[in-house]
Protein backbone atom coordinates (compact mmCIF):
# COMPACT_ATOMS: atom_id res chain seq x y z
CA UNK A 1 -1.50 -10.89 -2.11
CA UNK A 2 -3.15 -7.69 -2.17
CA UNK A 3 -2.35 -4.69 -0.16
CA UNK A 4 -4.24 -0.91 0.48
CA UNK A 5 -6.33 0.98 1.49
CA UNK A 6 -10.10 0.37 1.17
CA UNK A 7 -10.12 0.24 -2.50
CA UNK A 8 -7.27 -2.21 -2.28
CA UNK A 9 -9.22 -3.62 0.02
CA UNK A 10 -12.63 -3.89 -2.28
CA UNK A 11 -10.09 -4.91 -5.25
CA UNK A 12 -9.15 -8.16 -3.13
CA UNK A 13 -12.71 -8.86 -2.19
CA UNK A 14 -13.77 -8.98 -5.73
CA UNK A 15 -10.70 -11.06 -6.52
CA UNK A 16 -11.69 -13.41 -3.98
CA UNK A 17 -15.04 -13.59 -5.10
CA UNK A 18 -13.54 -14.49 -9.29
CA UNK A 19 -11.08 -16.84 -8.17
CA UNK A 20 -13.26 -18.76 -5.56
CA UNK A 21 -13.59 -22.10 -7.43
CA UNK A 22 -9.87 -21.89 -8.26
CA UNK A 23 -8.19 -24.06 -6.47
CA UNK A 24 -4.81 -22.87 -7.64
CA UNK A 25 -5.32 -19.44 -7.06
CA UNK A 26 -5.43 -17.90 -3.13
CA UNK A 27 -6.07 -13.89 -2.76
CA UNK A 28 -4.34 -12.73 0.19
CA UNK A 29 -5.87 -9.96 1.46
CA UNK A 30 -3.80 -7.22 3.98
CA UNK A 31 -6.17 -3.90 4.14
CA UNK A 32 -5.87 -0.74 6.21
CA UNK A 33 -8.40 2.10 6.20
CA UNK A 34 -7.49 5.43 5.46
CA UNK A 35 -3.59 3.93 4.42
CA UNK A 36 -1.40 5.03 2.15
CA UNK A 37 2.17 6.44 1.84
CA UNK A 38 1.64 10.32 3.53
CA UNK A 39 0.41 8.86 6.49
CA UNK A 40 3.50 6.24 7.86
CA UNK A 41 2.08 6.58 11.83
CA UNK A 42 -1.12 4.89 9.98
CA UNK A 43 0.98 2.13 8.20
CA UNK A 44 4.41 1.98 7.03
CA UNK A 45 3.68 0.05 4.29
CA UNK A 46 7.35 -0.10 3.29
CA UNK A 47 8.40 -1.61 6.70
CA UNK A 48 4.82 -3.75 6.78
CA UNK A 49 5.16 -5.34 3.22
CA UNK A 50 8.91 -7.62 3.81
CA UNK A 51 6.59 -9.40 7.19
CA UNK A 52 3.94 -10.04 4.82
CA UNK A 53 5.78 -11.27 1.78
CA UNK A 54 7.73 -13.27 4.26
CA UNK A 55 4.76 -14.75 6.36
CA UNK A 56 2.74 -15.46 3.24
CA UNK A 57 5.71 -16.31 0.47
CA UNK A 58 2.90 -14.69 -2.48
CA UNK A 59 3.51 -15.26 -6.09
CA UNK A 60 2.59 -11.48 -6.63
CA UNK A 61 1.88 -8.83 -4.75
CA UNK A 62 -0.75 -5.89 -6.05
CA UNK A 63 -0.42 -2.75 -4.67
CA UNK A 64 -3.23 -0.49 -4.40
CA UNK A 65 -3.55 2.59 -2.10
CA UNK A 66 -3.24 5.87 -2.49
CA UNK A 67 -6.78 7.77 -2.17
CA UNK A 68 -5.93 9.16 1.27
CA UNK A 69 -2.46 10.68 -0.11
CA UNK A 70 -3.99 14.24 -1.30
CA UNK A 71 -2.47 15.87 1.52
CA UNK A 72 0.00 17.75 3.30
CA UNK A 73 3.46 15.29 4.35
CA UNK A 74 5.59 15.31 7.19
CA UNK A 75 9.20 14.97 6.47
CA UNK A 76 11.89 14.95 9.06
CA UNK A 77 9.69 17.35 11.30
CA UNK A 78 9.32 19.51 8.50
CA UNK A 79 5.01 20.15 6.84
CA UNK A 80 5.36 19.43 3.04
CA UNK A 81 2.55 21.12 1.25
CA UNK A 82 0.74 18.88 -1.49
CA UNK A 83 2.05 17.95 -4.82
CA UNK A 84 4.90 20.96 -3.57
CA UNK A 85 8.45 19.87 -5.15
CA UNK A 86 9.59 18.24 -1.98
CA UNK A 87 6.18 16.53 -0.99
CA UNK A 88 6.21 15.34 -4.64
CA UNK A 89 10.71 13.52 -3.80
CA UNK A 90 9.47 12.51 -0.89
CA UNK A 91 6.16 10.72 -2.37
CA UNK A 92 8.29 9.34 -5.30
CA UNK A 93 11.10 8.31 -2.91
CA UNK A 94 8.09 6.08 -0.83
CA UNK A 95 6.99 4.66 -4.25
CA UNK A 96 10.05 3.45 -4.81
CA UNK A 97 10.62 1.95 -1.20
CA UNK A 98 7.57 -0.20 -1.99
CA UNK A 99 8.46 -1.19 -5.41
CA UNK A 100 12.08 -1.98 -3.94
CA UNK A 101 10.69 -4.54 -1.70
């Protein structure tokens, strides 16, 4: 399975394409435009990812998003400028929700 944004999304599509006459192999795709982990009213993709894995049961799941993410955060109500030190816990802190699941 492969989740992002549109690269993610242009990653599976060429996946698809190498692995067409595979009959072991199935890509999964899941893309979202303009995803990513600043933007959760977008897609959560930490909440998103445990329906997929469950509805699809993949052997792996690549991760690829993030070229929407150069920008301001929102954090408890609070505007967290880019790459500032709490933009940069909070960013880590939504890596590491993905990576948990």
């Amino acid at each position: 399975m492969v989740i992002g944004d549109y690269i993610g999304g242009d990653l599976a599509k060429g996946l698809i394409r190498r692995y067409s006459e595979n009959p072991n192999v199935t890509i999964i795709p899941d893309k979202k435009d303009a995803s990513g982990l600043i933007r959760e009213d977008v897609t959560n993709w930490s909440e998103r990812l445990p329906e997929l894995i469950e509805k699809n049961k993949p052997a792996a799941v690549v991760v690829l998003l993030g070229m929407n993410d150069r920008q301001k955060m929102r954090v408890e109500g609070e505007s967290k400028a880019l790459l500032s030190e709490g933009w940069v816990t909070e960013y880590n802190n939504r890596v590491q929700k993905i990576i948990d699941v």
